[in-house]
Protein backbone atom coordinates (compact mmCIF):
# COMPACT_ATOMS: atom_id res chain seq x y z
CA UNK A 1 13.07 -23.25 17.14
CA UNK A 2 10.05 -23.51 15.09
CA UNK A 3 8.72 -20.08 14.30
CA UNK A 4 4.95 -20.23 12.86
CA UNK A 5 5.46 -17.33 10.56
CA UNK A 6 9.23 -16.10 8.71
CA UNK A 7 9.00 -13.33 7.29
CA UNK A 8 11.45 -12.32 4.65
CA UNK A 9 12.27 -8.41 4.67
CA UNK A 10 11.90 -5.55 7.20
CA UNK A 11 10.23 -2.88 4.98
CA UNK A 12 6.71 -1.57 5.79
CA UNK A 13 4.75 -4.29 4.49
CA UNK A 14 6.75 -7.42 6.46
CA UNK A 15 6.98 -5.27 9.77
CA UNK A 16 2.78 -4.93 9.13
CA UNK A 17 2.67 -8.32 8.50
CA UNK A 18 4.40 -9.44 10.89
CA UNK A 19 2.13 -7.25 14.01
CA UNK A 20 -1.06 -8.50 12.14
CA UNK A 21 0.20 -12.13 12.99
CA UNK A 22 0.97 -11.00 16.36
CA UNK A 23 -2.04 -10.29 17.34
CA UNK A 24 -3.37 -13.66 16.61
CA UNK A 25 -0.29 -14.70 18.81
CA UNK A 26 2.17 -16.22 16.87
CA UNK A 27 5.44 -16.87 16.84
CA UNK A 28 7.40 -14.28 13.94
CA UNK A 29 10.44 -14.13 12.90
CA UNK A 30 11.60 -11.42 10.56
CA UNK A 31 15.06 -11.61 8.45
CA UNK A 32 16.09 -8.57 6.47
CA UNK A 33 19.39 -8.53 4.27
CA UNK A 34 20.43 -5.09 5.19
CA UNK A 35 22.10 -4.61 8.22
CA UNK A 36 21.22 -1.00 8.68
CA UNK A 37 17.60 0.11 8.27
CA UNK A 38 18.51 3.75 7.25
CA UNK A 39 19.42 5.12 3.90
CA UNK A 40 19.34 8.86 2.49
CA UNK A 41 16.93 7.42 -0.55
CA UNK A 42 14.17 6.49 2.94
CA UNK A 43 14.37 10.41 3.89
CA UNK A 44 13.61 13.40 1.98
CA UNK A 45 12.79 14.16 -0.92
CA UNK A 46 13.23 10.75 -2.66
CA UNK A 47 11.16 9.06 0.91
CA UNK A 48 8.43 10.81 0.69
CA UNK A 49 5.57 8.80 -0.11
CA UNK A 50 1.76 9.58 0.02
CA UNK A 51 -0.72 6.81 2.17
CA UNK A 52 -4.05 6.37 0.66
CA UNK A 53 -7.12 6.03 2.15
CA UNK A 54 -7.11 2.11 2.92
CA UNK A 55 -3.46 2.36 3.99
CA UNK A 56 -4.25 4.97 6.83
CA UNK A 57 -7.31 3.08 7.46
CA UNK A 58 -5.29 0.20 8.14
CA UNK A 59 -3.01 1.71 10.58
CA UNK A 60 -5.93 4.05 12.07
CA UNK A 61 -7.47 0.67 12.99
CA UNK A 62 -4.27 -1.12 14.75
CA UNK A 63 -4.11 1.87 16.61
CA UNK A 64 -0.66 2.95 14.47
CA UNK A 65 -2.20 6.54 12.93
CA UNK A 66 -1.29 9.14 15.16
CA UNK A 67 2.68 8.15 15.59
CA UNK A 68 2.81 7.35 11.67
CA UNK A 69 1.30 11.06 11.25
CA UNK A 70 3.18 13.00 13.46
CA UNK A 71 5.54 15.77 12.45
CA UNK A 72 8.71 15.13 10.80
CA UNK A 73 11.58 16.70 10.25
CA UNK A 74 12.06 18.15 6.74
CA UNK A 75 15.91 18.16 5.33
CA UNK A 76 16.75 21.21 6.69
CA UNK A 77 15.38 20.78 10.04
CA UNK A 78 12.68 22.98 10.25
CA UNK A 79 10.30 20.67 11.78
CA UNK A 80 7.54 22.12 9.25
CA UNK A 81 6.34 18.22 8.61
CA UNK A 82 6.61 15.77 5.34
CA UNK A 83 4.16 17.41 3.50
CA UNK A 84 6.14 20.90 3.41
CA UNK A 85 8.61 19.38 1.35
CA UNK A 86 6.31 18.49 -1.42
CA UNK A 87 6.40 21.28 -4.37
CA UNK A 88 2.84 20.45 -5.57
CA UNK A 89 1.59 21.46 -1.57
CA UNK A 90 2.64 25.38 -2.27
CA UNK A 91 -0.43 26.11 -4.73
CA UNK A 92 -3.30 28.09 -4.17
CA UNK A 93 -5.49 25.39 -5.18
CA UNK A 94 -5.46 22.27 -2.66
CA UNK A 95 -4.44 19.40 -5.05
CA UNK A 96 -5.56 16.02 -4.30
CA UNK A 97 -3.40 14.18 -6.55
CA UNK A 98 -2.24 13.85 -10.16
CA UNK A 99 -2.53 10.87 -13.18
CA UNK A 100 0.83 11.35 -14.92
CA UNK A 101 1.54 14.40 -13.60
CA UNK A 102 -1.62 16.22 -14.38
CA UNK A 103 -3.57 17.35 -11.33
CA UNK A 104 -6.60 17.13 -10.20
CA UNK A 105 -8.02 19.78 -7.42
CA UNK A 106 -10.10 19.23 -4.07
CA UNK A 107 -12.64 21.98 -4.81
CA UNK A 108 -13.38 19.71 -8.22
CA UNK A 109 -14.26 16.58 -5.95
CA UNK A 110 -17.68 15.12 -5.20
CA UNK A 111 -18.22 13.25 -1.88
CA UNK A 112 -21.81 12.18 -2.40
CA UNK A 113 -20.81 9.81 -4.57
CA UNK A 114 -19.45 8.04 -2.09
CA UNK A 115 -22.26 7.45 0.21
CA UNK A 116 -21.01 4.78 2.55
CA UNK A 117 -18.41 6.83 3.89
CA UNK A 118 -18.36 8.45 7.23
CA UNK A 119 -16.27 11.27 8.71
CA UNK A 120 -12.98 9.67 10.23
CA UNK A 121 -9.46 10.37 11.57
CA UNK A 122 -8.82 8.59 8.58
CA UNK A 123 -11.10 9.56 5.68
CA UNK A 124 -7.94 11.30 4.36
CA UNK A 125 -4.92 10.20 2.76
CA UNK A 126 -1.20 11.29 4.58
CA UNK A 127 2.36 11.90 3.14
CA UNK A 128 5.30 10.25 5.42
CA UNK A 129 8.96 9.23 4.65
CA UNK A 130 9.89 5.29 4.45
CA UNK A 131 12.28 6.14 6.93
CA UNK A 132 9.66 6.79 9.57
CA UNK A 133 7.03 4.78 8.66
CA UNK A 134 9.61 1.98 9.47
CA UNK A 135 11.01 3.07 12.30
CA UNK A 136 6.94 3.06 14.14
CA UNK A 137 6.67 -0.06 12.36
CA UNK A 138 9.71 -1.96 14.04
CA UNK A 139 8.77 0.30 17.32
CA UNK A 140 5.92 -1.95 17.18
CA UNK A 141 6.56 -4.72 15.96
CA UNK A 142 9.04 -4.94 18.55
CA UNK A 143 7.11 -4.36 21.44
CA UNK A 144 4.62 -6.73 20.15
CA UNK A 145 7.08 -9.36 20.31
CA UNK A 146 8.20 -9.82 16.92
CA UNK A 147 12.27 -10.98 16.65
CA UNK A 148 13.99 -9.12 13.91
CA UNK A 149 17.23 -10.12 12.57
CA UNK A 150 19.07 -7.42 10.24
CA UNK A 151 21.81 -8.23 7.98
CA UNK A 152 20.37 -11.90 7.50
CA UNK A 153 19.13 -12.05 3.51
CA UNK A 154 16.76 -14.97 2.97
CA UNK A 155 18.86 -17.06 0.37
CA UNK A 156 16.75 -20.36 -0.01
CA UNK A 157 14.74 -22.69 1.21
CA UNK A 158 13.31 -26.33 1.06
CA UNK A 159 9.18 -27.00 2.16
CA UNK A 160 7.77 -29.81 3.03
CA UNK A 161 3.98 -30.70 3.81
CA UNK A 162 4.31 -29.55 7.31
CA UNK A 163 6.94 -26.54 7.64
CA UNK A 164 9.64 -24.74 5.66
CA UNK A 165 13.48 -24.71 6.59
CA UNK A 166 15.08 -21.12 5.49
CA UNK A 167 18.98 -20.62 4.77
CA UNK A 168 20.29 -17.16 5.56
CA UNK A 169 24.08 -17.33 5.26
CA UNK A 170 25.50 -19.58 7.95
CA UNK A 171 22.36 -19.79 9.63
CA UNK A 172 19.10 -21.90 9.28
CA UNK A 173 15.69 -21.45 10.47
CA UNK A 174 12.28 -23.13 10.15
CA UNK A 175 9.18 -21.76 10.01
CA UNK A 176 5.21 -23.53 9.70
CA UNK A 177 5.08 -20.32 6.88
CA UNK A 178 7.26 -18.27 4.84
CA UNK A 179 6.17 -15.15 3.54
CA UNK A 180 8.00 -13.02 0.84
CA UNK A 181 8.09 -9.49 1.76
CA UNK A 182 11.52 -8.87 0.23
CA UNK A 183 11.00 -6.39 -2.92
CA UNK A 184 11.33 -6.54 -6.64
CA UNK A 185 14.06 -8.93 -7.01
CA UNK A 186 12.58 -10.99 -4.36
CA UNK A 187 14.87 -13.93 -3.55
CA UNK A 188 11.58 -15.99 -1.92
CA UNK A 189 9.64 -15.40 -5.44
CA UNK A 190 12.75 -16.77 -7.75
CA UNK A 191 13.64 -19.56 -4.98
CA UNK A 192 10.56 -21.07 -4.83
CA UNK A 193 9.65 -20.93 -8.77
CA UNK A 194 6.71 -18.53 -9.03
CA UNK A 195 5.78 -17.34 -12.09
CA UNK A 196 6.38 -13.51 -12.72
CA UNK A 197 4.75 -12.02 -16.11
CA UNK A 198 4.02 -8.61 -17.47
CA UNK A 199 5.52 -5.92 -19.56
CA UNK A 200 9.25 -4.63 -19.69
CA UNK A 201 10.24 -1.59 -19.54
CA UNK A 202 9.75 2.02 -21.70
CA UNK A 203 12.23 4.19 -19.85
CA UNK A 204 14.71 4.93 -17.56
CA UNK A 205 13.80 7.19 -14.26
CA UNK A 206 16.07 9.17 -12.44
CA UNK A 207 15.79 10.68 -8.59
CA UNK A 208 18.91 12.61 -8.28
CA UNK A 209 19.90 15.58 -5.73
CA UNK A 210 22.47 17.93 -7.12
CA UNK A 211 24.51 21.43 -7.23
CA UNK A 212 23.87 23.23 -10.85
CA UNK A 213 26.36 26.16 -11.67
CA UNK A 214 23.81 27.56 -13.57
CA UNK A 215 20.24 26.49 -11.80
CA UNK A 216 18.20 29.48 -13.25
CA UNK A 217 18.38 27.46 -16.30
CA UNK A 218 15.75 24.60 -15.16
CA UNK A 219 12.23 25.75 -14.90
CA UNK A 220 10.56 24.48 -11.27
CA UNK A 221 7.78 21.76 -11.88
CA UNK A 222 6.51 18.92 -14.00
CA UNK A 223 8.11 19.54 -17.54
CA UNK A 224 6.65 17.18 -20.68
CA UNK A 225 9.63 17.54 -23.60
CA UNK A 226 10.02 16.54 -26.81
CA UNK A 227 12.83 13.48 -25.66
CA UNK A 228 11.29 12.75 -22.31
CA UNK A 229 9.70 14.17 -18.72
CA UNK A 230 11.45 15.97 -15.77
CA UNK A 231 10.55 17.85 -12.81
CA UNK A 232 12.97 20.01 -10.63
CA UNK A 233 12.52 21.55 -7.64
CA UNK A 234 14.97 24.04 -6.33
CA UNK A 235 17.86 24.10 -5.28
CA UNK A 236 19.06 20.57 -7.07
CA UNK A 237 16.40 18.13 -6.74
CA UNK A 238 15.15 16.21 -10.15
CA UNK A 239 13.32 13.76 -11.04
CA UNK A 240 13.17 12.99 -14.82
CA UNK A 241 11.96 10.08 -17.48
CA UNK A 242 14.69 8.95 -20.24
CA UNK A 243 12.65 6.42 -22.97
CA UNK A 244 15.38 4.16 -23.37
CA UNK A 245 13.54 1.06 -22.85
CA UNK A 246 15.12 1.15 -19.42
CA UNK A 247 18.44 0.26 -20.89
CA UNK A 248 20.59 2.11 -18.54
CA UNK A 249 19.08 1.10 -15.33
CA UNK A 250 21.40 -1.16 -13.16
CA UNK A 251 23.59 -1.32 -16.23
CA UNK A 252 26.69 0.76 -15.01
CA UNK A 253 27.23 3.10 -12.28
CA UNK A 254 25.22 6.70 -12.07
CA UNK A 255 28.33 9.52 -13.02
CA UNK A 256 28.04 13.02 -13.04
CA UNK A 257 28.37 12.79 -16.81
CA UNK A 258 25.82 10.72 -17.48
CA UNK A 259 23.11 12.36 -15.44
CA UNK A 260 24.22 15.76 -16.77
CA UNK A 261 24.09 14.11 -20.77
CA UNK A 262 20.27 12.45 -20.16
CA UNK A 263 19.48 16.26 -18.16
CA UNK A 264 20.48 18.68 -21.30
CA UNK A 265 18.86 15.88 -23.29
CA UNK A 266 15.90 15.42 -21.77
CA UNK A 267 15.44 19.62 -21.22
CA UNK A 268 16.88 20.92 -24.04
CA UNK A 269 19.01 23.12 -22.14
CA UNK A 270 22.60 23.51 -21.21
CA UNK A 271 22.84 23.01 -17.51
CA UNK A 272 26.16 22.56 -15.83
CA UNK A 273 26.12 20.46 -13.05
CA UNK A 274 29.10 20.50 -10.44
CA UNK A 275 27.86 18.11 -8.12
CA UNK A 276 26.02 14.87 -7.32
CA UNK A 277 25.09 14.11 -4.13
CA UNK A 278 22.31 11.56 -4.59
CA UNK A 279 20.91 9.36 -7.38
CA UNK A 280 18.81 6.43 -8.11
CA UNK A 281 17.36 5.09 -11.32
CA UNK A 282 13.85 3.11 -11.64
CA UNK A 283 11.99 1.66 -14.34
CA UNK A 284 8.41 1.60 -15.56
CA UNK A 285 8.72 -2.62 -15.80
CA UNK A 286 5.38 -3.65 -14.50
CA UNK A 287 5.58 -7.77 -13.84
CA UNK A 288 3.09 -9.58 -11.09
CA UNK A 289 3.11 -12.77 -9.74
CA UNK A 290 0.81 -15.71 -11.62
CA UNK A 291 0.52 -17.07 -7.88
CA UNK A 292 0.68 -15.75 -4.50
CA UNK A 293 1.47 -19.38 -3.06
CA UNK A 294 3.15 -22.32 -3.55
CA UNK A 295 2.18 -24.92 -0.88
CA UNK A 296 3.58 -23.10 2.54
CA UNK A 297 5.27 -19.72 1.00
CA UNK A 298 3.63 -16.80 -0.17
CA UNK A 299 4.31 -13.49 -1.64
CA UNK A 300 3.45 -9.90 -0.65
CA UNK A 301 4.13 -6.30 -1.39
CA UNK A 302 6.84 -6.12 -4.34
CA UNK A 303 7.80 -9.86 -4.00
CA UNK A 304 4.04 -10.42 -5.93
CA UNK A 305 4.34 -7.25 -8.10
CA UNK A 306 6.43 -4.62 -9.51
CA UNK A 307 5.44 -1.44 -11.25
CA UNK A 308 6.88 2.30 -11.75
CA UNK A 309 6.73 4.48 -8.72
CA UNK A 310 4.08 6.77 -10.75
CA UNK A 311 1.45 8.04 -8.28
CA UNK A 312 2.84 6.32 -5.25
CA UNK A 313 0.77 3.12 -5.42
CA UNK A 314 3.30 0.93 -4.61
CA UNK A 315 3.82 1.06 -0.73
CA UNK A 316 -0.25 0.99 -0.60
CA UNK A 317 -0.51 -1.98 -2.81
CA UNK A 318 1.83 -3.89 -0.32
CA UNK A 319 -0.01 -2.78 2.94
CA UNK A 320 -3.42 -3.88 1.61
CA UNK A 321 -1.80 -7.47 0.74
CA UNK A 322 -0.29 -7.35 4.83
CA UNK A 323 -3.37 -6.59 6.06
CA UNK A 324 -5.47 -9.19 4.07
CA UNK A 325 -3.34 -11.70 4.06
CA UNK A 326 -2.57 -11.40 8.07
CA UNK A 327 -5.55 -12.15 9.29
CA UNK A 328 -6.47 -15.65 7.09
CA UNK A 329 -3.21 -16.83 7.26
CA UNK A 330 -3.23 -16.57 11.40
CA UNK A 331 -7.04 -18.23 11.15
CA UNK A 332 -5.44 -21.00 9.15
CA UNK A 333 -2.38 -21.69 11.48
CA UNK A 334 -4.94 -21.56 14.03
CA UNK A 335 -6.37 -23.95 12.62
CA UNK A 336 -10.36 -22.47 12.70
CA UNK A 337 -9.85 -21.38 9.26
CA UNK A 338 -12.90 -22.16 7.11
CA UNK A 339 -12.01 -23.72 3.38
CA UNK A 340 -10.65 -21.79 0.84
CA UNK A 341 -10.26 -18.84 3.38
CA UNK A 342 -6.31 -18.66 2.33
CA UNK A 343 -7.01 -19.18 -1.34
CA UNK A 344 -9.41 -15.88 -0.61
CA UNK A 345 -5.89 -13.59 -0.39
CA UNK A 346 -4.60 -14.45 -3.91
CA UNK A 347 -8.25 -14.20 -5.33
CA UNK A 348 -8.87 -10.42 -3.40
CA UNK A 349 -5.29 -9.17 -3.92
CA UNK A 350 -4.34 -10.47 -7.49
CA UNK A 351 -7.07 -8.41 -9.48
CA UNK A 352 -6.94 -5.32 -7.42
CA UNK A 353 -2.77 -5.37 -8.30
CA UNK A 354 -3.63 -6.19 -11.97
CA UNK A 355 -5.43 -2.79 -11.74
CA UNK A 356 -2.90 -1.14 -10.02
CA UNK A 357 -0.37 -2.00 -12.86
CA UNK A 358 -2.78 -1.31 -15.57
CA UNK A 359 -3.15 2.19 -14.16
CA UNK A 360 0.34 2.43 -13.93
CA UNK A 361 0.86 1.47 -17.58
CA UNK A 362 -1.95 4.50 -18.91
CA UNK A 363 0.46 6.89 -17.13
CA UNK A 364 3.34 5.49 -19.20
CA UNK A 365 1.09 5.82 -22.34
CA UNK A 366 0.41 9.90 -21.49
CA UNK A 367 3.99 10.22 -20.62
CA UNK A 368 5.62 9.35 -24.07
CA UNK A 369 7.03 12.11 -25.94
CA UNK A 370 5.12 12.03 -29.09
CA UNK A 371 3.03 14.55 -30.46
CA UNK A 372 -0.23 12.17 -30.71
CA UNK A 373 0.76 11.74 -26.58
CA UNK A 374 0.53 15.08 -26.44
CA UNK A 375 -2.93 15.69 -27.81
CA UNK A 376 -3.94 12.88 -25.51
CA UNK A 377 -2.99 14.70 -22.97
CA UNK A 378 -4.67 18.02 -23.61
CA UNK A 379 -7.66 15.99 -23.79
CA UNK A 380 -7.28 14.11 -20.90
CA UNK A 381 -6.52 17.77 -18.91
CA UNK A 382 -9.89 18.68 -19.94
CA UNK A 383 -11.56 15.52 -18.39
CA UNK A 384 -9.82 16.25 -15.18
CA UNK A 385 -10.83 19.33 -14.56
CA UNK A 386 -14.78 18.28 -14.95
CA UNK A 387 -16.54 17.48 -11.71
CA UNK A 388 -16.95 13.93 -12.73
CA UNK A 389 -13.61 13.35 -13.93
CA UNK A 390 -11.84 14.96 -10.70
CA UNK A 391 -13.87 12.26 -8.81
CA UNK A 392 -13.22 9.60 -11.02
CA UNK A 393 -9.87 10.19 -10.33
CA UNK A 394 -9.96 10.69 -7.07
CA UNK A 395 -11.77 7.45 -6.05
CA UNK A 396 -8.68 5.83 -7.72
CA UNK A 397 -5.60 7.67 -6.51
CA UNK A 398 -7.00 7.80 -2.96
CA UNK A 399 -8.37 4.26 -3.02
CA UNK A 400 -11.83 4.96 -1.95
CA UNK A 401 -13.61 2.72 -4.34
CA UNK A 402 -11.50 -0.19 -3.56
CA UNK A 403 -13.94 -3.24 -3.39
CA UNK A 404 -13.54 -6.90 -3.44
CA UNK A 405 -16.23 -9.23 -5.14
CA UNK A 406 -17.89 -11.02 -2.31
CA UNK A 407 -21.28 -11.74 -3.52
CA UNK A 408 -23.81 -10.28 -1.27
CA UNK A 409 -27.26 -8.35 -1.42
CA UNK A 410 -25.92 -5.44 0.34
CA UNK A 411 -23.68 -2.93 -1.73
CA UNK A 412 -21.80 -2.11 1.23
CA UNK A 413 -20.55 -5.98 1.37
CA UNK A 414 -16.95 -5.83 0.35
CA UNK A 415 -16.27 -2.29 0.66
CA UNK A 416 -14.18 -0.52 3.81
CA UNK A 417 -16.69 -0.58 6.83
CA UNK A 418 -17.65 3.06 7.45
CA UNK A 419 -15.96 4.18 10.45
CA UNK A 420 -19.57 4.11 12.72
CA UNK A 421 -19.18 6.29 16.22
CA UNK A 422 -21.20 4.20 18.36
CA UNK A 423 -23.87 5.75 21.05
CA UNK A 424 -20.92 5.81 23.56
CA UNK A 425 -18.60 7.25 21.40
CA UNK A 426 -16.21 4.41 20.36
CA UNK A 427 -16.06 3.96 17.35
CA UNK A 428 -15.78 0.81 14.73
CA UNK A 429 -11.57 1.22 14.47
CA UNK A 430 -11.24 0.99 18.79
CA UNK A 431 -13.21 -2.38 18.42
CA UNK A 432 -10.87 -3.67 15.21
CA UNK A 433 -7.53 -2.75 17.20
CA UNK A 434 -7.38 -6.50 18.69
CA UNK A 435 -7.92 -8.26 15.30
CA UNK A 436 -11.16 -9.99 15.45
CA UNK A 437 -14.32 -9.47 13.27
CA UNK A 438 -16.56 -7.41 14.35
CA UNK A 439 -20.50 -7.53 14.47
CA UNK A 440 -22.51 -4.32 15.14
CA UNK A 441 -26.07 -4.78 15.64
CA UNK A 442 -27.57 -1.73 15.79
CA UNK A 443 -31.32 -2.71 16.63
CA UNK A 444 -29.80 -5.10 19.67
CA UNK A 445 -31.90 -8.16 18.86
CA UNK A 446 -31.64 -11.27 20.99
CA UNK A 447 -31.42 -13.64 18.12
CA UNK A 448 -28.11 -11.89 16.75
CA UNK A 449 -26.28 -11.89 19.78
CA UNK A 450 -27.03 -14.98 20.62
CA UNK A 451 -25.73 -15.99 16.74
CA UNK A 452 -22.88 -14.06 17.65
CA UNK A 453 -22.37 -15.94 20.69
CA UNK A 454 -20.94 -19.32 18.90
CA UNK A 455 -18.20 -16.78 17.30
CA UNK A 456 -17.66 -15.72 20.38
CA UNK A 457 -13.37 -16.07 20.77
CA UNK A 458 -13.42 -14.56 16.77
CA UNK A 459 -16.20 -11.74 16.68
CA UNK A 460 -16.67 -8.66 18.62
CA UNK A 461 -20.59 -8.39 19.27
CA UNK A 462 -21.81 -4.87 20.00
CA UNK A 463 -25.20 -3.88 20.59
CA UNK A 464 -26.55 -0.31 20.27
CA UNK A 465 -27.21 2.83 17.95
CA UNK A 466 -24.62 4.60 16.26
CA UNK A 467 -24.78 8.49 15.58
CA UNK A 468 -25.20 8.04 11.77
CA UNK A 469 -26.13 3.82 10.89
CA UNK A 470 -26.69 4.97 7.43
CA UNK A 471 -29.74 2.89 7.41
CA UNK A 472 -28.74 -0.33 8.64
CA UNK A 473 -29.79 -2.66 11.01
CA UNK A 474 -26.42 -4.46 11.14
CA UNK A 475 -22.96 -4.76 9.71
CA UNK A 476 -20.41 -7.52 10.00
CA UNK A 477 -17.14 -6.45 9.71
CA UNK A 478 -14.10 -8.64 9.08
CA UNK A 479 -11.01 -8.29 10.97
CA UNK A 480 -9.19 -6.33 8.06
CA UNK A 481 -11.91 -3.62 8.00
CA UNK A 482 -14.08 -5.36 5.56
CA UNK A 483 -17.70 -5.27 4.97
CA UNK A 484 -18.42 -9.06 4.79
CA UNK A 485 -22.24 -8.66 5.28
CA UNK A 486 -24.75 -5.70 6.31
CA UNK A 487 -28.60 -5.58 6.17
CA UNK A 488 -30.90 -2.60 6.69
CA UNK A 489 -34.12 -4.44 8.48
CA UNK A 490 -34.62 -7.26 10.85
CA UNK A 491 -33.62 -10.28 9.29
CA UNK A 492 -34.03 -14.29 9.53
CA UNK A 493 -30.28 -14.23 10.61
CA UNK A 494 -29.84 -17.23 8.19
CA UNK A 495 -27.77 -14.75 6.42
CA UNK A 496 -25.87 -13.39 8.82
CA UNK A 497 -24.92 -16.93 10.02
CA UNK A 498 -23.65 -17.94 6.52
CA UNK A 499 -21.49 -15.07 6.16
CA UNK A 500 -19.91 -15.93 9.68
CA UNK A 501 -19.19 -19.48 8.71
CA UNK A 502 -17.97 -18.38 5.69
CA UNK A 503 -14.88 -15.86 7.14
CA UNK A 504 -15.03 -16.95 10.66
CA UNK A 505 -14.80 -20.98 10.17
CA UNK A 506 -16.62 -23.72 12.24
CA UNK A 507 -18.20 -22.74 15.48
């Protein structure tokens, strides 16, 4: 069978992928190399990870929110939710997120500086586990049609102008596409030749769960030390930072030893530990892709770039490239793609994960344990306490100010459509769920529907007043959410026409 997408891995940002192309009605295969999807490192604590504002956006508009948001179980069974189990929730100030460890608070944060946004289900970001963010992933993905085969690892491949033939083990398959969604040591990026380049590593990290004879010893929270970083919260759950250039990582097996050595190192104390019940090491190597294709396979998620787990970017990065790349590559398949519309996912994605990696690395640089880090640090506690500097920081950690470069006259081109509520209550993420653009005219002229008409099969056209249009007339909206042009008067349309060829191909 000839599949028109293979996807390579079943972690959040292939199982996306993979329901973005099915939408457009394709044919997806998914192969992941582990046989089971579960693992103790996808639950809590070590699973938690926190959804920023453009990831929940993303899954608010496909209709995916409320089941990725629901309760969960903490590790003793309570039912109190995810975000229970965080340490930094149990403050009396509501934190909104940290750089390096050092927080910055809600009550420091100022909204008006972000004018284009609209109150939403999903003007907030969420903590879930990987664990259950896949399983509603493959729930859907499943019932969308997508076939997943587990314990089937992607091991090569050959292309040729008009498909690509995959070898998993004793098995081969062929796909129009292959798409790399298979992590860090992706086999799809080293197979086909891509170029990886960026900076190796400072340290070693650690995520280990264990029994302490003596646990008084460790003081709860984020520790800076003269040899390194942890934080420990109680009864036996650390995470700490060893600057060893990363020399220990993958390098021999985790012991009780060891991890008790780089502990009384790293705290200064003397802490007996009797047990270890969970670990996992991690680096701050930050590397990304040169390319994100080569002729019929591309990378996404951690296959196109790699950074430390600092601030939780990681899983977000990799959504955002699912849910841009989805959406052109199905157009192109299609074959109604406009030129250049696939080239658009390298030239959107690549910068904004050079910036993710760069922001990783200034954490790094506040993390090192030397005293000039140290005064850099004070200083940079100072600025994120200030009104400007909480926001600042905010915009990035949460993702709000995410914007691509798409030329335009309007400043809302290229940012995250505001999530309108129309005169009939619907609002703008209903009208995205099916995966076409969208075009709300909120004056109702004849001459824009009738433009919208020739888009018809690719563009939603809705006509009417919304309950705030923050002064616009119209808004085209592409099918990933983005602003690709908006106007706040009657127009010539000539515009408006342009930008529709432009994302939406030939009429």
């Amino acid at each position: 069978m000839l599949y028109d997408v293979v996807i390579a891995g079943a972690g959040p940002v292939g199982l996306f992928l993979a329901c973005e192309l099915r939408l457009a009605d394709l044919s997806v295969l998914v192969l992941e190399q582990n046989e089971d999807p579960h693992s103790p490192l996808k639950r809590l604590p070590f699973g938690l990870r926190g959804l920023s504002v453009p990831t929940v956006e993303a899954f608010y508009r496909r209709g995916l929110l409320d089941d990725i948001a629901s309760l969960q179980p903490t590790k003793d069974g309570s039912g109190r939710g995810a975000q229970s189990a965080a340490h930094w929730m149990q403050q009396p100030r509501r934190p909104g997120g940290h750089f390096a460890g050092i927080q910055f608070f809600h009550d420091n944060i100022d909204p008006s500086k972000w004018p284009y946004r609209l109150p939403s289900p999903a003007a907030s970001g969420i903590a879930v586990t990987m664990e259950h963010l896949e399983a509603v992933l493959a729930a859907r993905a499943h019932a969308m049609g997508v076939e997943i085969r587990r314990g089937v690892g992607v091991e090569g491949f050959d292309q040729s102008d008009e498909d690509v033939t995959i070898r998993a083990g004793a098995s081969t398959f062929r796909g129009r596409w292959l798409v790399g969604c298979d992590g860090g040591r992706s086999t799809v990026r080293k197979a086909g030749g891509f170029g990886f380049a960026g900076t190796d590593p400072e340290f070693t990290g650690y995520s280990i769960e264990v029994e302490m004879a003596d646990a008084d010893r460790l003081r709860p929270g984020r520790h800076y030390t003269p040899t390194g970083m942890y934080t420990y919260s109680q009864p036996g759950t650390i995470a700490m930072v060893d600057f060893d250039a990363g020399a220990f990582h993958r390098s021999q097996a985790i012991t009780l030893e060891h991890v008790q050595a780089v502990l009384r190192h790293i705290s200064g104390t003397d802490v007996a530990l009797t047990a270890l019940k969970l670990a996992a090491t991690w680096t701050d190597r930050a590397y990304q892709a040169t390319a994100y294709r080569k002729g019929r396979v591309l990378l996404a998620g951690d296959a196109a770039h790699i950074h430390s787990p600092l601030g939780g970017q990681g899983l977000n990065l990799g959504v955002g490239d699912a849910v841009n790349l989805g959406w052109k590559l199905a157009s192109t398949i299609r074959g109604n793609a406009p030129v250049g519309l696939l080239d658009s996912y390298f030239s959107e994605r690549h910068p904004v994960g050079a910036q993710i990696l760069d922001w990783s690395r200034a954490q790094v640089a506040i993390m090192r344990p030397t005293a000039s880090t140290r005064a850099l640090e004070v200083i940079m506690r100072d600025l994120i306490e200030t009104r400007d500097g909480a926001t600042y920081f905010a915009e990035r950690v949460w993702g709000v100010s995410l914007r691509y470069d798409l030329g335009g006259n309007h400043r809302l081109v290229g940012l995250s459509a505001p999530d309108f509520e129309l005169a009939g209550g619907t609002r703008i993420a209903e009208l995205l769920r099916t995966g076409k653009g969208v075009f709300l005219d909120f004056d109702a002229q004849p001459q824009r529907r009738a433009l919208a008409s020739r888009w018809s099969g690719r563009i939603t056209y809705v006509a009417g007043d919304a309950k705030d249009r923050l002064g616009l007339s119209a808004v085209l909206v592409r099918p990933d959410g983005v602003v690709a042009w908006a106007v706040e008067a009657a127009s010539d349309h000539e515009e408006a026409s342009s930008a529709m060829s432009w994302w939406f191909g030939a009429q």
